[in-house]
PDB file of N, CA and C in Angstrom:
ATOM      1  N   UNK A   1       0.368  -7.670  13.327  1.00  0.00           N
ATOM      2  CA  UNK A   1       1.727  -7.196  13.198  1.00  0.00           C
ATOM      3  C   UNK A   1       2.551  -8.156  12.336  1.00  0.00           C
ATOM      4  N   UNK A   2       2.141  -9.232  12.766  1.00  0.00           N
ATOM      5  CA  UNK A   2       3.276 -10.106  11.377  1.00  0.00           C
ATOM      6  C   UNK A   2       2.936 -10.325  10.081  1.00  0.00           C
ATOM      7  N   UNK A   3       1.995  -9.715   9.914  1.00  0.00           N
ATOM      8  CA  UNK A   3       1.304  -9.811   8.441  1.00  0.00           C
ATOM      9  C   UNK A   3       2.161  -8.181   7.630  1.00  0.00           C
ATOM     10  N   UNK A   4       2.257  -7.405   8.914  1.00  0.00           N
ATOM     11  CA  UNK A   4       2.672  -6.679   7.973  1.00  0.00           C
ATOM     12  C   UNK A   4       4.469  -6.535   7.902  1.00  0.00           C
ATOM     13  N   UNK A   5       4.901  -7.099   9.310  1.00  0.00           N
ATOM     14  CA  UNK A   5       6.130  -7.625   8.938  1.00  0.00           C
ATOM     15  C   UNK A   5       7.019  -8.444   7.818  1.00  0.00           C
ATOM     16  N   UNK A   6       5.706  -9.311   7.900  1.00  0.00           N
ATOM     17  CA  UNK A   6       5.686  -9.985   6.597  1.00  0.00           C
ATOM     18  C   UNK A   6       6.292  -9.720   5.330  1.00  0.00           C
ATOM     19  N   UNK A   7       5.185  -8.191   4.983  1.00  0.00           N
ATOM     20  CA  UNK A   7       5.067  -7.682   3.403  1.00  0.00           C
ATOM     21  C   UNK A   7       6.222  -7.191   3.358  1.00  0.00           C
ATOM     22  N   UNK A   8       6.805  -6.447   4.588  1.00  0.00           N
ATOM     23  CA  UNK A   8       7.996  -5.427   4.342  1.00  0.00           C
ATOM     24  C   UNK A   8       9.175  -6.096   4.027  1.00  0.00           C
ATOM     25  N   UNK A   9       9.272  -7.377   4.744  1.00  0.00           N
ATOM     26  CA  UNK A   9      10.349  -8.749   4.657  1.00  0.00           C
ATOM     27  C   UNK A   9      10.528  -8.824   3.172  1.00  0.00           C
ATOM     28  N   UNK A  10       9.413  -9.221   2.782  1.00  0.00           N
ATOM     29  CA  UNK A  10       9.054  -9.993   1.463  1.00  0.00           C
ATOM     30  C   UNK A  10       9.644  -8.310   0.244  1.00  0.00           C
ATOM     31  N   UNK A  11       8.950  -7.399   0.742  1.00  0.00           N
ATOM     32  CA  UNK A  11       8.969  -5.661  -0.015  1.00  0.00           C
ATOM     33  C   UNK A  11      11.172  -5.685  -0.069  1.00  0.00           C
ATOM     34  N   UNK A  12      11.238  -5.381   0.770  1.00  0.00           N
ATOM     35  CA  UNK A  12      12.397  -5.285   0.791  1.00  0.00           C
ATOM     36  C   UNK A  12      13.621  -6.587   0.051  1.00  0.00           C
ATOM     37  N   UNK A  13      13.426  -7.519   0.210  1.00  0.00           N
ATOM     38  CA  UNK A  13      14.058  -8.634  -0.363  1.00  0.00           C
ATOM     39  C   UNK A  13      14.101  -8.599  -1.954  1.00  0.00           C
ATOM     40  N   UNK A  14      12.778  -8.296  -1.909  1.00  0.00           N
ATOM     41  CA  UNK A  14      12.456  -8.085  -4.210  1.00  0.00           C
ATOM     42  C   UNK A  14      12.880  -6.978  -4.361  1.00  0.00           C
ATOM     43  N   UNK A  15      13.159  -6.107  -3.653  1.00  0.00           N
ATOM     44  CA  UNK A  15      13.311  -4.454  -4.550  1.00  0.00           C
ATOM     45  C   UNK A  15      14.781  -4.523  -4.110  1.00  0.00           C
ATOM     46  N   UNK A  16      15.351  -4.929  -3.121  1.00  0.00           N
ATOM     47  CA  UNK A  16      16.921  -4.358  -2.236  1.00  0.00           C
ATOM     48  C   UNK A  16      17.776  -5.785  -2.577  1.00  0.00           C
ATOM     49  N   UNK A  17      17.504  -6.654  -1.840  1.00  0.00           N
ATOM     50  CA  UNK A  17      18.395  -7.394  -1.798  1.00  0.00           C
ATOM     51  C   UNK A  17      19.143  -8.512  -3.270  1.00  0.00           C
ATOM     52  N   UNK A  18      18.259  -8.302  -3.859  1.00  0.00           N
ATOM     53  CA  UNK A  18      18.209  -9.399  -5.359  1.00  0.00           C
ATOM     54  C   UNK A  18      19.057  -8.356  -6.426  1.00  0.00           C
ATOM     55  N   UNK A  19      18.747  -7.268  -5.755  1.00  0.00           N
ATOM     56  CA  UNK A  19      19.405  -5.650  -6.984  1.00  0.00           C
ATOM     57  C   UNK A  19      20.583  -5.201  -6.219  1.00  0.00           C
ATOM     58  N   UNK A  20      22.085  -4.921  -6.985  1.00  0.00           N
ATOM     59  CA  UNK A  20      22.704  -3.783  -7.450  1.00  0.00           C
ATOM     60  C   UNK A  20      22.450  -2.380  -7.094  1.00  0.00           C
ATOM     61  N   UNK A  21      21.875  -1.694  -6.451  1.00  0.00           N
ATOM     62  CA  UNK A  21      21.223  -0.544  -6.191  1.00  0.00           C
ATOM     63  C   UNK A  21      22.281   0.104  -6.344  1.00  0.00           C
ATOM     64  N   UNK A  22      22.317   1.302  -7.517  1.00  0.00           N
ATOM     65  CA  UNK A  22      23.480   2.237  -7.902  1.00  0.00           C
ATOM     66  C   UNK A  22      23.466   3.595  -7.607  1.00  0.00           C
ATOM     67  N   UNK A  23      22.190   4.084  -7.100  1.00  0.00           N
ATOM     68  CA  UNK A  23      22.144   5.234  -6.914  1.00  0.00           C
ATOM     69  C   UNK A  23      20.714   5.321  -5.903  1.00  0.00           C
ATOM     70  N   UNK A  24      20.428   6.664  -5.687  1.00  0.00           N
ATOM     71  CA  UNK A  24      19.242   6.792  -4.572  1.00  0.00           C
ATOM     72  C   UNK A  24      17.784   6.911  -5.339  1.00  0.00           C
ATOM     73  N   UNK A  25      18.834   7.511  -6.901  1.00  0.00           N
ATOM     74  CA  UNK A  25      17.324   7.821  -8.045  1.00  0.00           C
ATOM     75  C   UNK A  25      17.096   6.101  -8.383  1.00  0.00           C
ATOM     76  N   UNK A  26      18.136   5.071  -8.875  1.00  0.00           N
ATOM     77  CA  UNK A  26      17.423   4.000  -9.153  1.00  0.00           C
ATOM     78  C   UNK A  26      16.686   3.124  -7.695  1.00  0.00           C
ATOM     79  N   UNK A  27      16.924   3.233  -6.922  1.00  0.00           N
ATOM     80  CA  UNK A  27      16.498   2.790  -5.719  1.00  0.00           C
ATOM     81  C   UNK A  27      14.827   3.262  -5.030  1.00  0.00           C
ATOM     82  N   UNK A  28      14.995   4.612  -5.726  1.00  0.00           N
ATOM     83  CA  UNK A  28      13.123   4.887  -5.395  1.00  0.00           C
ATOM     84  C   UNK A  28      12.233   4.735  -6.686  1.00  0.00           C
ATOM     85  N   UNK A  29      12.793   4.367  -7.827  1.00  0.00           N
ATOM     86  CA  UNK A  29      11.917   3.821  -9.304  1.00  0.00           C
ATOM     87  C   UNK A  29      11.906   2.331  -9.014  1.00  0.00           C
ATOM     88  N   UNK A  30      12.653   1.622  -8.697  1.00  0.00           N
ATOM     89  CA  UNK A  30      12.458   0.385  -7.799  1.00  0.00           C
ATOM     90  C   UNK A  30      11.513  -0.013  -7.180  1.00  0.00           C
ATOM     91  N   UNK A  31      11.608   1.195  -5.879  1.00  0.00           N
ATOM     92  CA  UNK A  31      10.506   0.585  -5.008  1.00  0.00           C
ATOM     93  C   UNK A  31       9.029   0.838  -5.411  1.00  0.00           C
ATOM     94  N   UNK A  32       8.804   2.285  -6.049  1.00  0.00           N
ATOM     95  CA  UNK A  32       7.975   2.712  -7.143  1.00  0.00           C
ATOM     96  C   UNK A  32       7.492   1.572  -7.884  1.00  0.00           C
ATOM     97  N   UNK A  33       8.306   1.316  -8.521  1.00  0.00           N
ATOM     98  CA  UNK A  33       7.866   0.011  -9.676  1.00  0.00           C
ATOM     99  C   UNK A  33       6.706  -1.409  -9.103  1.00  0.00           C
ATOM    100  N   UNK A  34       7.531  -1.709  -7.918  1.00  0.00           N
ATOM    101  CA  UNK A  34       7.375  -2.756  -6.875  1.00  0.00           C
ATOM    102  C   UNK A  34       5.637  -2.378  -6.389  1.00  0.00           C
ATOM    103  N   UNK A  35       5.760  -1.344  -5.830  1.00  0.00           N
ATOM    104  CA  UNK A  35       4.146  -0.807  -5.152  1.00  0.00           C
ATOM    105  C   UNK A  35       3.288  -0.843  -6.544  1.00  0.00           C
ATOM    106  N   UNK A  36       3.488  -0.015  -7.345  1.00  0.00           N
ATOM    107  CA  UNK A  36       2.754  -0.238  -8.341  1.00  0.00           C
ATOM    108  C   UNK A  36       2.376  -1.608  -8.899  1.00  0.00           C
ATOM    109  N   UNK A  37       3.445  -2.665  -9.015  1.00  0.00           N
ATOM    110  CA  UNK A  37       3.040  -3.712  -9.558  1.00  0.00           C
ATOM    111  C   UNK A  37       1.721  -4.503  -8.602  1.00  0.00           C
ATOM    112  N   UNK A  38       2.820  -4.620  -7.325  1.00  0.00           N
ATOM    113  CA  UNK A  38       1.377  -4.891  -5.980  1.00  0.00           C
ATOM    114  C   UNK A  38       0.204  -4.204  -5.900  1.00  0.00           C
ATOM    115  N   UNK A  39       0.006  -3.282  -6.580  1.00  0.00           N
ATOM    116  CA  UNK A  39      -1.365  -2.444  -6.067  1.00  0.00           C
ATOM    117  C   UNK A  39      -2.253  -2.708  -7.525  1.00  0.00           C
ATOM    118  N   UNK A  40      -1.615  -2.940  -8.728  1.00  0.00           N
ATOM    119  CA  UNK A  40      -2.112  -2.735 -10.264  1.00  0.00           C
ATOM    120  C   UNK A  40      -1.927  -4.104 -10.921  1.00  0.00           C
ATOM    121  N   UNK A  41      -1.478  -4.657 -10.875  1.00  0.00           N
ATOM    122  CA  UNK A  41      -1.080  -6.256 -11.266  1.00  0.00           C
ATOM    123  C   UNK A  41      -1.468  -7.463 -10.651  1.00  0.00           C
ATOM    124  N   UNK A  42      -0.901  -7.687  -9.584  1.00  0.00           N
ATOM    125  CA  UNK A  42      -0.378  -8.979  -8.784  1.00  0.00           C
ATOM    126  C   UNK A  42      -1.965  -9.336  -8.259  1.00  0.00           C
ATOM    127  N   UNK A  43      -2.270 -10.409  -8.320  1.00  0.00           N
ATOM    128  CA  UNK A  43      -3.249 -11.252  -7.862  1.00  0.00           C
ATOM    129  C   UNK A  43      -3.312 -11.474  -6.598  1.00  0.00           C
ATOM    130  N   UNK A  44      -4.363 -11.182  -5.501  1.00  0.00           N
ATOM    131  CA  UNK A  44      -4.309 -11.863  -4.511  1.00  0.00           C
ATOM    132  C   UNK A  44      -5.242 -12.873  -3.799  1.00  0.00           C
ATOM    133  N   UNK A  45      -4.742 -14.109  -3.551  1.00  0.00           N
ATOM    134  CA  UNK A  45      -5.402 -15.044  -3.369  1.00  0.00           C
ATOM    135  C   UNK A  45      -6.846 -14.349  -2.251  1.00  0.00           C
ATOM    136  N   UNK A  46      -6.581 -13.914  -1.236  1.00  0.00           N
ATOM    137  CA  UNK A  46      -6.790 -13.028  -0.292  1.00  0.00           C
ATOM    138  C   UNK A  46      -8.120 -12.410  -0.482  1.00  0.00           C
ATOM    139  N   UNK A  47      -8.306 -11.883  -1.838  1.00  0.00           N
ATOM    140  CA  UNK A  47      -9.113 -11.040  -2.731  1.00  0.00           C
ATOM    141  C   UNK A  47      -9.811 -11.725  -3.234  1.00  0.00           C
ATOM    142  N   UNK A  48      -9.708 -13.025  -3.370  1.00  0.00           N
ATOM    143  CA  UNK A  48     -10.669 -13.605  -4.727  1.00  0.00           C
ATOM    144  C   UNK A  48      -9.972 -13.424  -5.417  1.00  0.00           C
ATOM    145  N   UNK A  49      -8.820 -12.983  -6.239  1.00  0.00           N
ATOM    146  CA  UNK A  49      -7.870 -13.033  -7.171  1.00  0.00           C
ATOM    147  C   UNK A  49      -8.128 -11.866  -7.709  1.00  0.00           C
ATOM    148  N   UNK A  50      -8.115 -10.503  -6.697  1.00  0.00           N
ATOM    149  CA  UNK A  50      -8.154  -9.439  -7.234  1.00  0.00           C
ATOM    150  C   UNK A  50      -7.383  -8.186  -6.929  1.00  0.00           C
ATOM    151  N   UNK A  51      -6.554  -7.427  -7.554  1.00  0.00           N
ATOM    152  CA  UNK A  51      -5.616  -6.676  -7.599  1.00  0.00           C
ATOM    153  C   UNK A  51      -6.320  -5.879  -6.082  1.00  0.00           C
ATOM    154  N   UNK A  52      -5.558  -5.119  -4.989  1.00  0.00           N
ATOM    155  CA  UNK A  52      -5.570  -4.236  -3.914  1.00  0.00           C
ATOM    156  C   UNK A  52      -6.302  -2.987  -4.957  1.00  0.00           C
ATOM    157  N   UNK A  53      -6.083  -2.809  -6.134  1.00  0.00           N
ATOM    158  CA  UNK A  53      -7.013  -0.821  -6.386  1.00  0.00           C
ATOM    159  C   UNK A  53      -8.221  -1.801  -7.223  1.00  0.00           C
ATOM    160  N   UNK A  54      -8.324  -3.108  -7.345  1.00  0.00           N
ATOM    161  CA  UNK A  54      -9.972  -3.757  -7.570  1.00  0.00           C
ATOM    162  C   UNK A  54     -10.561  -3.110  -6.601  1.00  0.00           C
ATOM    163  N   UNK A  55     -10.135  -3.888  -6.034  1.00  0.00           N
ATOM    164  CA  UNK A  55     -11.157  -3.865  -4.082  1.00  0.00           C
ATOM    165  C   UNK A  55     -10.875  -2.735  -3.694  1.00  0.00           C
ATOM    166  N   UNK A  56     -10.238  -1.652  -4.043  1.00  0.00           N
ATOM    167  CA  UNK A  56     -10.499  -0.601  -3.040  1.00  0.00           C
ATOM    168  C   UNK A  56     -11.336   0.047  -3.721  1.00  0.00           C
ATOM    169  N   UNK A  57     -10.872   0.310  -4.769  1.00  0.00           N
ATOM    170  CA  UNK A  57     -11.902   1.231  -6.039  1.00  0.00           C
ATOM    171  C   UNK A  57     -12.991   0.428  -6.224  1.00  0.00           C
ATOM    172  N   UNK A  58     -13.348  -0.641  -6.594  1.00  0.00           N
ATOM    173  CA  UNK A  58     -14.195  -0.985  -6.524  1.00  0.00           C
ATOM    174  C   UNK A  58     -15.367  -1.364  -7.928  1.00  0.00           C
ATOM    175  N   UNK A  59     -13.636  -1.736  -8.895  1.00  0.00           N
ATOM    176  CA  UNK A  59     -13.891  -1.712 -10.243  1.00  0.00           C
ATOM    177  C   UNK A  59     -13.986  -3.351 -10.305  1.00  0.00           C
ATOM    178  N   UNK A  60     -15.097  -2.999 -11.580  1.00  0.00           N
ATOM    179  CA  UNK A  60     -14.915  -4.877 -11.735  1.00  0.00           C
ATOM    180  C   UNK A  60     -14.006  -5.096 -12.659  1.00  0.00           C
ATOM    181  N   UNK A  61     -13.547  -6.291 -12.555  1.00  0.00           N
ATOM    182  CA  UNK A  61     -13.071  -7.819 -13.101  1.00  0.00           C
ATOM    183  C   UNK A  61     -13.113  -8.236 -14.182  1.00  0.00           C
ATOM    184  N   UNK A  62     -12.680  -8.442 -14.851  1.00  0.00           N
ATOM    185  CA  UNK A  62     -12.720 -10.583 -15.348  1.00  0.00           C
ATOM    186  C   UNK A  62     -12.587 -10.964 -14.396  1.00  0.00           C
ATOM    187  N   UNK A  63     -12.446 -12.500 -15.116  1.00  0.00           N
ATOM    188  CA  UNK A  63     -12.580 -13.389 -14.450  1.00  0.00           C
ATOM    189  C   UNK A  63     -11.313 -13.873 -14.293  1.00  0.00           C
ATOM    190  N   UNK A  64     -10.837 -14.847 -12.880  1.00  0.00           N
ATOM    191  CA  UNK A  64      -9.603 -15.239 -12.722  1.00  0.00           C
ATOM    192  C   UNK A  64      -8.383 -15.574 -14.248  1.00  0.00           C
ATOM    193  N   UNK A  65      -9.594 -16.624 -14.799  1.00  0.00           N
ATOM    194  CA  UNK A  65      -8.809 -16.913 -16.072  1.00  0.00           C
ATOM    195  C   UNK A  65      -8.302 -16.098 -16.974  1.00  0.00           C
ATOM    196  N   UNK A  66      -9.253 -15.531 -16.817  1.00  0.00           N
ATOM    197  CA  UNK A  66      -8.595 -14.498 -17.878  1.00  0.00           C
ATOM    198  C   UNK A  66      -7.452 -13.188 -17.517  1.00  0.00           C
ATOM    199  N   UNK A  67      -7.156 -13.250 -16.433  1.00  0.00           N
ATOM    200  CA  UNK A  67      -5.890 -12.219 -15.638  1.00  0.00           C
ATOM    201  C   UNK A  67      -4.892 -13.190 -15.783  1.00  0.00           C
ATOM    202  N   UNK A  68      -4.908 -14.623 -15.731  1.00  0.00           N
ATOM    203  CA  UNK A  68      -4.304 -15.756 -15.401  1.00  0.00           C
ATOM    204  C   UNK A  68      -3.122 -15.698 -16.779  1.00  0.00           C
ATOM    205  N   UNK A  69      -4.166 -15.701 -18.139  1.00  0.00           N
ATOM    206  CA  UNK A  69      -3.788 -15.797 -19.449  1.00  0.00           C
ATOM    207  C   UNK A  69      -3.466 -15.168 -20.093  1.00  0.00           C
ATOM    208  N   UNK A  70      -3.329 -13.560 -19.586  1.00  0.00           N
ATOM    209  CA  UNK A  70      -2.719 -12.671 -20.111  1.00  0.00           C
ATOM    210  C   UNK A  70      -1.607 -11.873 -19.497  1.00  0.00           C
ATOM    211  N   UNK A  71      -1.550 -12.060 -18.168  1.00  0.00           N
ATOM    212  CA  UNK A  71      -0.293 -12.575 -17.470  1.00  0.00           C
ATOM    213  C   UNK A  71       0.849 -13.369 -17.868  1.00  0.00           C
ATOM    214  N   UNK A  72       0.612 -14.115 -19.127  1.00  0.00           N
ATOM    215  CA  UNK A  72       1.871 -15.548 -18.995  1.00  0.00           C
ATOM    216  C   UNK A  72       1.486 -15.017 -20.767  1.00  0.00           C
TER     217      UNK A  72
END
């Protein structure tokens, strides 16, 4: 349970609290944006340094470095 308390803490703080939220349409491309980045992007240590639709799908990789370096 606190792991996923956690994410929602952490979910909510980056999409709500840091933003201006002007309307209900920019507020669900937001959170949209947010899931997508977590599920398609973001590294997790957790994983071996591999995106949540790596490991579920079950696609390979590079290698850390190279997500690392094209990231920045």
């Amino acid at each position: 349970m606190f792991f996923l308390t956690t994410k929602w803490r952490t979910y909510k703080y980056e999409c709500f609290y840091l933003r201006e939220i002007k309307s209900l349409k920019e507020d669900k491309e937001v959170g949209s944006r947010r899931v997508e980045y977590y599920n398609k992007e973001r590294l997790h240590q957790a994983r071996d340094y591999r995106t949540p639709d790596e490991v579920y799908y079950g696609k390979e990789t590079s290698t850390m470095n190279d997500k690392i370096l094209t990231q920045n």
